[in-house]
PDB file of N, CA and C in Angstrom:
ATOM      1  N   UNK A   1       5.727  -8.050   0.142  1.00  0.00           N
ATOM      2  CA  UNK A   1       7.172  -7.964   0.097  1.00  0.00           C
ATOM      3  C   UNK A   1       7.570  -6.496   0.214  1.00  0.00           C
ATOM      4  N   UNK A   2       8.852  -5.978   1.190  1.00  0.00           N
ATOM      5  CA  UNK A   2       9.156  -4.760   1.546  1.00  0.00           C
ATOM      6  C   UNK A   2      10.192  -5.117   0.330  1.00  0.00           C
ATOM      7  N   UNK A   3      10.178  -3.913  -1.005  1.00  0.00           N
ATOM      8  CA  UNK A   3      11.133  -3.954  -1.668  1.00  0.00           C
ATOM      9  C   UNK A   3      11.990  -2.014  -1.354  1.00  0.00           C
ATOM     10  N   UNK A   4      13.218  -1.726  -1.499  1.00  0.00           N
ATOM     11  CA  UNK A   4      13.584  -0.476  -1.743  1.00  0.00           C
ATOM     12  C   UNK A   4      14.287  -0.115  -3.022  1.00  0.00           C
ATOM     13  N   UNK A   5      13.749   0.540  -3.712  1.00  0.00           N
ATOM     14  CA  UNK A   5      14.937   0.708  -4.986  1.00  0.00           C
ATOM     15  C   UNK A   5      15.987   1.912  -4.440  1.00  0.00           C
ATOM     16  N   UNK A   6      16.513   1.331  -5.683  1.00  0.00           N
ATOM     17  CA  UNK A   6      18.380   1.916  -5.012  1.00  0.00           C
ATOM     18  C   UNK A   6      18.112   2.933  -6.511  1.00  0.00           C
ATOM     19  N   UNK A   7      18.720   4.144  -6.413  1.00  0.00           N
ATOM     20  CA  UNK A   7      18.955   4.677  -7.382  1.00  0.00           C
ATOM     21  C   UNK A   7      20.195   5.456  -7.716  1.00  0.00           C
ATOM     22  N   UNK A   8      20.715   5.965  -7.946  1.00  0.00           N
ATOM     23  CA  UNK A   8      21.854   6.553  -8.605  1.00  0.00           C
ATOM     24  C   UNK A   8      21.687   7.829  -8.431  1.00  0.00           C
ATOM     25  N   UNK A   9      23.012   9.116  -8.606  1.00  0.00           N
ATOM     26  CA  UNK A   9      22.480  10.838  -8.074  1.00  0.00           C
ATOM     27  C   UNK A   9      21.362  11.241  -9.401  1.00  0.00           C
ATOM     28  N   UNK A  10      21.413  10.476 -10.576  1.00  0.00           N
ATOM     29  CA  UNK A  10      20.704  11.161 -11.651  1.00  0.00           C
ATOM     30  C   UNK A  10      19.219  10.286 -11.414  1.00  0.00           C
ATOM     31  N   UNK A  11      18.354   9.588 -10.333  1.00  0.00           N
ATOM     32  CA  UNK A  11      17.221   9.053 -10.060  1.00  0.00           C
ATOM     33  C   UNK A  11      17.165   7.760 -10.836  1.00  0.00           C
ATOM     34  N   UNK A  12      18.259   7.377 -11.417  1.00  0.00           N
ATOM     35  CA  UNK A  12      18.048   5.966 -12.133  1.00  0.00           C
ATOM     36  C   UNK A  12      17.803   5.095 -11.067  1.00  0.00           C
ATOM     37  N   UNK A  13      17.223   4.159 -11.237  1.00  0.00           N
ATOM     38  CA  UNK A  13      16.673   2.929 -10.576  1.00  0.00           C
ATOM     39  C   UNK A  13      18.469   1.541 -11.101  1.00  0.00           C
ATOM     40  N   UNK A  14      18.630   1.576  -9.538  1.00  0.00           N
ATOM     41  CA  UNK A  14      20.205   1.185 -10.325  1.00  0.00           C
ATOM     42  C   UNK A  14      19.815  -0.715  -9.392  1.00  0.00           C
ATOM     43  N   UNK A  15      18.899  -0.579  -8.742  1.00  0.00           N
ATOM     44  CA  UNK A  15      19.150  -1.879  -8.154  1.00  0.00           C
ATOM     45  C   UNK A  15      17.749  -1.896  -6.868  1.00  0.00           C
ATOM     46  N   UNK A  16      17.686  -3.326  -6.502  1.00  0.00           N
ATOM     47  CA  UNK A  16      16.590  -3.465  -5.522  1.00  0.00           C
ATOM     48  C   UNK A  16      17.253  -4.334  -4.066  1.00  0.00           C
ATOM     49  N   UNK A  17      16.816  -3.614  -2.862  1.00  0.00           N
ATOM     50  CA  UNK A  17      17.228  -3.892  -1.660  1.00  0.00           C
ATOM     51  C   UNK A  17      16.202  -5.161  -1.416  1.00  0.00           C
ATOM     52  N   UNK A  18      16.243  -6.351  -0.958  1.00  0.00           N
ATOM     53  CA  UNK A  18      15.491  -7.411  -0.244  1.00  0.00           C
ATOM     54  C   UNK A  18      15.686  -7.278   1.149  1.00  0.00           C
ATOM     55  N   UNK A  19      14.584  -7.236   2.152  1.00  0.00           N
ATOM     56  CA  UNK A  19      15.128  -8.064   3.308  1.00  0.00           C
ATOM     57  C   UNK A  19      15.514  -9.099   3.562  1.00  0.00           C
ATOM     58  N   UNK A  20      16.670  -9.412   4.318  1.00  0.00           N
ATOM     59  CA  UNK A  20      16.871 -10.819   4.297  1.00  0.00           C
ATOM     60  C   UNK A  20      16.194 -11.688   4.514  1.00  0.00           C
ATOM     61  N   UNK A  21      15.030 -11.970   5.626  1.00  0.00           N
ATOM     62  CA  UNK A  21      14.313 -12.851   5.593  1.00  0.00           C
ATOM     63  C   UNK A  21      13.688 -12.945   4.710  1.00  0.00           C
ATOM     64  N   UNK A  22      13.109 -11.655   3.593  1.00  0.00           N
ATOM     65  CA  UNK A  22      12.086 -12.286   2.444  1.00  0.00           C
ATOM     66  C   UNK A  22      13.230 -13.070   1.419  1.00  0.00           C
ATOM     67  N   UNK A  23      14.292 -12.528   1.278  1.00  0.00           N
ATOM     68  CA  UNK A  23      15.302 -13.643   0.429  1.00  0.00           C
ATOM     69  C   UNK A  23      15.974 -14.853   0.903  1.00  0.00           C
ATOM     70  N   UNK A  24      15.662 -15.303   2.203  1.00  0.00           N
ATOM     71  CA  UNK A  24      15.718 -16.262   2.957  1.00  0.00           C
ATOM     72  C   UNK A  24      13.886 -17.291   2.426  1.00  0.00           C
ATOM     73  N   UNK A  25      13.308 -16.655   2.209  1.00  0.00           N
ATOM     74  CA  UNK A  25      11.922 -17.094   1.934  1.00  0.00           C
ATOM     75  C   UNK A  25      11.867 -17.504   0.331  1.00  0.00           C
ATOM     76  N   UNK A  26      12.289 -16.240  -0.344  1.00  0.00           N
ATOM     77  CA  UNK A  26      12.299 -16.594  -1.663  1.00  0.00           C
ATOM     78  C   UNK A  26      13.376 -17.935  -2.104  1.00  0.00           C
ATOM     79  N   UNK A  27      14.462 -18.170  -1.850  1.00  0.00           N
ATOM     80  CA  UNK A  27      15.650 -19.026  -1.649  1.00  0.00           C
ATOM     81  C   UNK A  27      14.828 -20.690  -1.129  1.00  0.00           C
ATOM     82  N   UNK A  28      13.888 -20.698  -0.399  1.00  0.00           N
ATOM     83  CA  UNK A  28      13.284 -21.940  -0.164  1.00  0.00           C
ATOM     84  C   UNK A  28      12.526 -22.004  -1.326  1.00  0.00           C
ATOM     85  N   UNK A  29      11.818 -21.259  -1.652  1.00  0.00           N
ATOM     86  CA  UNK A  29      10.569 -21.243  -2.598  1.00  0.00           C
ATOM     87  C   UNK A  29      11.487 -21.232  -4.106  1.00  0.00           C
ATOM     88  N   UNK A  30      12.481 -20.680  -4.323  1.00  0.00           N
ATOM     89  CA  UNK A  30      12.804 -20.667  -5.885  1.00  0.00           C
ATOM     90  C   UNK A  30      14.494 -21.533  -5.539  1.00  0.00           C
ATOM     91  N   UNK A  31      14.401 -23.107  -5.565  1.00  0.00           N
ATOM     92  CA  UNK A  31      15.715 -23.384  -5.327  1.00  0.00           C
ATOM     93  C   UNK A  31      17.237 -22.843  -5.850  1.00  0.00           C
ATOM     94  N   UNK A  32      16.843 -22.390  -7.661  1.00  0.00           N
ATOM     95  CA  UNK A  32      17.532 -22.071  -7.987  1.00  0.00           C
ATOM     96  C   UNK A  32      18.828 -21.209  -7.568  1.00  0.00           C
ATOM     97  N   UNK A  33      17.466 -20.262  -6.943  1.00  0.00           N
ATOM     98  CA  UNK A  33      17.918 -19.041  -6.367  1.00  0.00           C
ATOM     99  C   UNK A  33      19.401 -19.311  -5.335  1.00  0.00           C
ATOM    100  N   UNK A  34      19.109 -20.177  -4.411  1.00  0.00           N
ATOM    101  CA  UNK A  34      20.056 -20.378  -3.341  1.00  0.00           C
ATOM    102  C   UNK A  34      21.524 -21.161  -4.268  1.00  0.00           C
ATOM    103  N   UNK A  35      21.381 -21.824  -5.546  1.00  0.00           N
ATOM    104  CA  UNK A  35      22.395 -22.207  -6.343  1.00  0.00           C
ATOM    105  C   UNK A  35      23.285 -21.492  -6.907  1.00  0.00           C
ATOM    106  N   UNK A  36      22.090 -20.450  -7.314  1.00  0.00           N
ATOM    107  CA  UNK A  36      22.893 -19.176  -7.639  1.00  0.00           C
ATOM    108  C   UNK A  36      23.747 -17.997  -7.044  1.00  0.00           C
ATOM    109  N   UNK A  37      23.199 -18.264  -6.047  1.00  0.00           N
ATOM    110  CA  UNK A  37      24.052 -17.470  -4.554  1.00  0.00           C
ATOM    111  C   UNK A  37      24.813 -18.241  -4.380  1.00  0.00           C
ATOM    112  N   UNK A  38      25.265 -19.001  -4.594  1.00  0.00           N
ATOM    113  CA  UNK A  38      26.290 -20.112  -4.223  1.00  0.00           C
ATOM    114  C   UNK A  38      27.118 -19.798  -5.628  1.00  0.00           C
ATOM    115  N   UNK A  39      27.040 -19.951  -6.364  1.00  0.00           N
ATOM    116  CA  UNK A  39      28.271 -19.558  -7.295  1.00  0.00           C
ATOM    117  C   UNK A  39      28.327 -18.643  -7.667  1.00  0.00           C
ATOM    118  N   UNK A  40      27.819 -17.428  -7.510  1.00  0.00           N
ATOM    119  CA  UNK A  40      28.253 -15.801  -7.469  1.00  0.00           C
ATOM    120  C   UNK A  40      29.201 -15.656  -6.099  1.00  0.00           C
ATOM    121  N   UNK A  41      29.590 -15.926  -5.167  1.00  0.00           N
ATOM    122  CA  UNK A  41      29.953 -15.728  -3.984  1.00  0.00           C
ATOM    123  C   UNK A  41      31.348 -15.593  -4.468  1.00  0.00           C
ATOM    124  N   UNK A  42      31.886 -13.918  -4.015  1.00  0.00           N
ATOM    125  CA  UNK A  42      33.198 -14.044  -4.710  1.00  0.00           C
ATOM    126  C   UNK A  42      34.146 -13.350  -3.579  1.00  0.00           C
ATOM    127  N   UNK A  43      35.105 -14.110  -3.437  1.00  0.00           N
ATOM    128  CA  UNK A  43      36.444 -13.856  -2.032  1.00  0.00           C
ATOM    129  C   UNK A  43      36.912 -12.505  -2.627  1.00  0.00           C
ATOM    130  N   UNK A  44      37.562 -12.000  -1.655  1.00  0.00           N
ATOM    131  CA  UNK A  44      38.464 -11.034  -2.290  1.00  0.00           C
ATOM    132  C   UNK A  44      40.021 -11.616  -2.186  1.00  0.00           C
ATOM    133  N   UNK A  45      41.003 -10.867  -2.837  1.00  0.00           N
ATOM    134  CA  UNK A  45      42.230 -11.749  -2.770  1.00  0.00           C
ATOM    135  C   UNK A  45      42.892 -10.760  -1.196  1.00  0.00           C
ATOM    136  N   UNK A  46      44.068 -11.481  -1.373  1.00  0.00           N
ATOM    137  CA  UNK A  46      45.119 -10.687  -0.527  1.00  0.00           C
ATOM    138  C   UNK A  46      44.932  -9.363  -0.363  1.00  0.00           C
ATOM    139  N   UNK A  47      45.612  -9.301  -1.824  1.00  0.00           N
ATOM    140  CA  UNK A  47      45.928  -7.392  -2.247  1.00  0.00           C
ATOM    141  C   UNK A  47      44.662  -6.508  -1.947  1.00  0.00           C
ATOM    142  N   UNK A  48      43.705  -7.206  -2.389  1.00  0.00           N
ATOM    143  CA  UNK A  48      42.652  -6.121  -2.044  1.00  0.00           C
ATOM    144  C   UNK A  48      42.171  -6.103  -0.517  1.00  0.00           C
ATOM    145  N   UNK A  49      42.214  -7.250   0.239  1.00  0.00           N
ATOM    146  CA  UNK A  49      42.248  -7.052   2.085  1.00  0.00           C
ATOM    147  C   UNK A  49      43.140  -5.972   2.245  1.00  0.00           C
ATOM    148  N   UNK A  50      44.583  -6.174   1.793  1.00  0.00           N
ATOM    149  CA  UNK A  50      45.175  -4.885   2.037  1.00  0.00           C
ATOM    150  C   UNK A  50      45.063  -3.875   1.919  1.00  0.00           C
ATOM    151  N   UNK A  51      44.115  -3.921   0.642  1.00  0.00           N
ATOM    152  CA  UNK A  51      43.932  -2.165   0.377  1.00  0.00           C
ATOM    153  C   UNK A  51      42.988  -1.776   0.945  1.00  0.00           C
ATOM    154  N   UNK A  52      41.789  -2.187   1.479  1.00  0.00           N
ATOM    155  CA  UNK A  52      41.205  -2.496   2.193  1.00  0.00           C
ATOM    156  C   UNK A  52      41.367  -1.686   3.994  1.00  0.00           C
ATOM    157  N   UNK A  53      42.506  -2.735   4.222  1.00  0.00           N
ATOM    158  CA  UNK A  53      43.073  -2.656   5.537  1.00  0.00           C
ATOM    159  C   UNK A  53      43.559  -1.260   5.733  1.00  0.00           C
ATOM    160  N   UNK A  54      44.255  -1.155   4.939  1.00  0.00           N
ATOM    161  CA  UNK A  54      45.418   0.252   4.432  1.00  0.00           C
ATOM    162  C   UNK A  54      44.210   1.153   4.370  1.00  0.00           C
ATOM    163  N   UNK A  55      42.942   1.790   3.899  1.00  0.00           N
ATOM    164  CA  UNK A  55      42.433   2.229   3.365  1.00  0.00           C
ATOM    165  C   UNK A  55      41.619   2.842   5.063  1.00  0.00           C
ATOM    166  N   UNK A  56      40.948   1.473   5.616  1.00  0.00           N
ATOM    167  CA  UNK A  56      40.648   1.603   6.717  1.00  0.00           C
ATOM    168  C   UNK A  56      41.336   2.566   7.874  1.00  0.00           C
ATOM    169  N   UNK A  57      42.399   1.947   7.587  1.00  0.00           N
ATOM    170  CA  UNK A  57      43.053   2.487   8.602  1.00  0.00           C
ATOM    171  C   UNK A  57      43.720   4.279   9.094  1.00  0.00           C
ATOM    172  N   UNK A  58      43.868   4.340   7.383  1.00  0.00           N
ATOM    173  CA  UNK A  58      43.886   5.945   7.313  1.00  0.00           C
ATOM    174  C   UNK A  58      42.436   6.673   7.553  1.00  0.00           C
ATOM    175  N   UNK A  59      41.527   6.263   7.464  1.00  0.00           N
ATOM    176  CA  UNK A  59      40.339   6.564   8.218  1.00  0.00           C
ATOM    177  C   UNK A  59      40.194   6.978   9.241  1.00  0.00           C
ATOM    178  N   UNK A  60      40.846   5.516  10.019  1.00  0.00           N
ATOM    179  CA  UNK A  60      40.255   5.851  11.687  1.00  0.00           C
ATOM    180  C   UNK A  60      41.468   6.946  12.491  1.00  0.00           C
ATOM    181  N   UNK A  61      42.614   7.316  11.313  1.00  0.00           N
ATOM    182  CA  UNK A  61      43.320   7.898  12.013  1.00  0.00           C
ATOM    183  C   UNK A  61      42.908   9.230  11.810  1.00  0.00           C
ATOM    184  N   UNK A  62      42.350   9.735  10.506  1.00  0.00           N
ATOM    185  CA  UNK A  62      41.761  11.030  10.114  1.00  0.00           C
ATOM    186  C   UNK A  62      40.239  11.012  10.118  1.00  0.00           C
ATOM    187  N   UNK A  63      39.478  10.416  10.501  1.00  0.00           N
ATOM    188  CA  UNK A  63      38.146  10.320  10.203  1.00  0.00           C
ATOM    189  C   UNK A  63      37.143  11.628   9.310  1.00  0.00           C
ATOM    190  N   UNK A  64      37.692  12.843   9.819  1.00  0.00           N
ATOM    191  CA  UNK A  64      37.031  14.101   9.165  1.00  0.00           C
ATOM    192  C   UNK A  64      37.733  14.580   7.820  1.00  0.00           C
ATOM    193  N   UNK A  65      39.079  13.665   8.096  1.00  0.00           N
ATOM    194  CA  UNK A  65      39.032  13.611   6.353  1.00  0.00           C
ATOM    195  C   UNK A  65      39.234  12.833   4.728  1.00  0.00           C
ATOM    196  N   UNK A  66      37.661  13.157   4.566  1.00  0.00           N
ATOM    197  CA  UNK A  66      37.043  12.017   3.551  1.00  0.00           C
ATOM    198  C   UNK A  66      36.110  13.132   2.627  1.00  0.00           C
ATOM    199  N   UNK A  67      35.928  13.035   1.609  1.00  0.00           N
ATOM    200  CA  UNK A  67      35.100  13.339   0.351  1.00  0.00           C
ATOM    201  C   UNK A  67      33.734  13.075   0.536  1.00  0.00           C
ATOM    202  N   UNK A  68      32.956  13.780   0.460  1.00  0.00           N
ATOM    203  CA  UNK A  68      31.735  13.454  -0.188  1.00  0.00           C
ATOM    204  C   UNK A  68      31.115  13.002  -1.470  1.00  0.00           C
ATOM    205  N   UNK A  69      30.704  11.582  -1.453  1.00  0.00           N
ATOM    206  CA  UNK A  69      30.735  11.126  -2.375  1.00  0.00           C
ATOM    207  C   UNK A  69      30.316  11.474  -4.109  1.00  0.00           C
ATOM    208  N   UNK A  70      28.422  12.129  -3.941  1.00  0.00           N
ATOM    209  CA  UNK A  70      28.510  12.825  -4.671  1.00  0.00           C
ATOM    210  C   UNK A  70      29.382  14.120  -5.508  1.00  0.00           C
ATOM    211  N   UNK A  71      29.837  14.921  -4.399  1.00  0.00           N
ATOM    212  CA  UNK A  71      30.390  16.029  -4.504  1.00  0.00           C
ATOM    213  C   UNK A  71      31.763  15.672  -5.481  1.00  0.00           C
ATOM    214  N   UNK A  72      32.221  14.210  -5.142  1.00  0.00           N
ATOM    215  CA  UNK A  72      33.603  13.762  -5.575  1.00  0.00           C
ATOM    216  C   UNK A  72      32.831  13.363  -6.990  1.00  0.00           C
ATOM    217  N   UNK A  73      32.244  12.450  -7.467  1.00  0.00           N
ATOM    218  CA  UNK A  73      31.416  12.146  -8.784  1.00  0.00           C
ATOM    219  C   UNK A  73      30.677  13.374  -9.111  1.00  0.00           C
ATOM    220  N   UNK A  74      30.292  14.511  -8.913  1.00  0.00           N
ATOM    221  CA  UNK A  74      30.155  15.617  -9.706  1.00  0.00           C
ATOM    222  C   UNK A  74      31.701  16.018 -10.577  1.00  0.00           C
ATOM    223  N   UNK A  75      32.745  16.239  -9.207  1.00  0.00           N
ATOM    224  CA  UNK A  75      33.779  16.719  -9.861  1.00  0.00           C
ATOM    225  C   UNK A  75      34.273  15.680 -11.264  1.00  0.00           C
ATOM    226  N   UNK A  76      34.166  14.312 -11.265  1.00  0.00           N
ATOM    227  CA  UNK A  76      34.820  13.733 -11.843  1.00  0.00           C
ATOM    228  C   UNK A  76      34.294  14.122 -13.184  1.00  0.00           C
ATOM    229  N   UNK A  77      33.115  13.912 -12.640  1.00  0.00           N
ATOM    230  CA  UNK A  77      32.198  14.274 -14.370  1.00  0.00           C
ATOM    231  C   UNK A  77      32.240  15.373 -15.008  1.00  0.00           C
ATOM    232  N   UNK A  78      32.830  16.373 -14.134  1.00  0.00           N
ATOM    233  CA  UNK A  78      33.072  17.906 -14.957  1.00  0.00           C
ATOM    234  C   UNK A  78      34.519  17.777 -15.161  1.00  0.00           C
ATOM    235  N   UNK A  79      34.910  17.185 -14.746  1.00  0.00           N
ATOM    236  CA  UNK A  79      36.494  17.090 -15.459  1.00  0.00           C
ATOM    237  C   UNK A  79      37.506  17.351 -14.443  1.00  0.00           C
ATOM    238  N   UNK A  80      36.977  17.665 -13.185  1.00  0.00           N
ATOM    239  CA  UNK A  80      37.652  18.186 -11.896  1.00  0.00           C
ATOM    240  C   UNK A  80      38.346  19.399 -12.472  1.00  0.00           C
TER     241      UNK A  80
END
């Protein structure tokens, strides 16, 4: 199994990447699994497509200007 851990800027281990086909594999083999993907599956509403949309869209009109993500979560954490 190709697993990747996901980690966080401080090296925490925050989560694990599957390929889809091995979770396409695991999902036959552990039924549960595919039950459970089935009722975690969560829509977004309206408002948030919009913000979304809205969000997008000031993007593609400025594209070069956007934050770096870390750089933006350093500041937050020092208090900006």
């Amino acid at each position: 199994m190709t697993l990747q851990f996901i980690h966080d800027n401080k090296g925490n281990t925050t989560g694990v990447f599957i390929p889809i086909e091995e979770w396409q594999t695991l999902k036959t083999k552990y039924v549960d699994l595919q039950r459970e993907e089935a009722e975690n599956v969560v829509e977004l509403s309206s408002w948030q497509k919009n913000i979304i949309d809205e969000r997008l869209s000031d993007y593609y009109k400025s594209p070069l200007d956007v934050a770096d993500f870390d750089t933006t979560i350093d500041d937050i954490e020092n208090g900006l």
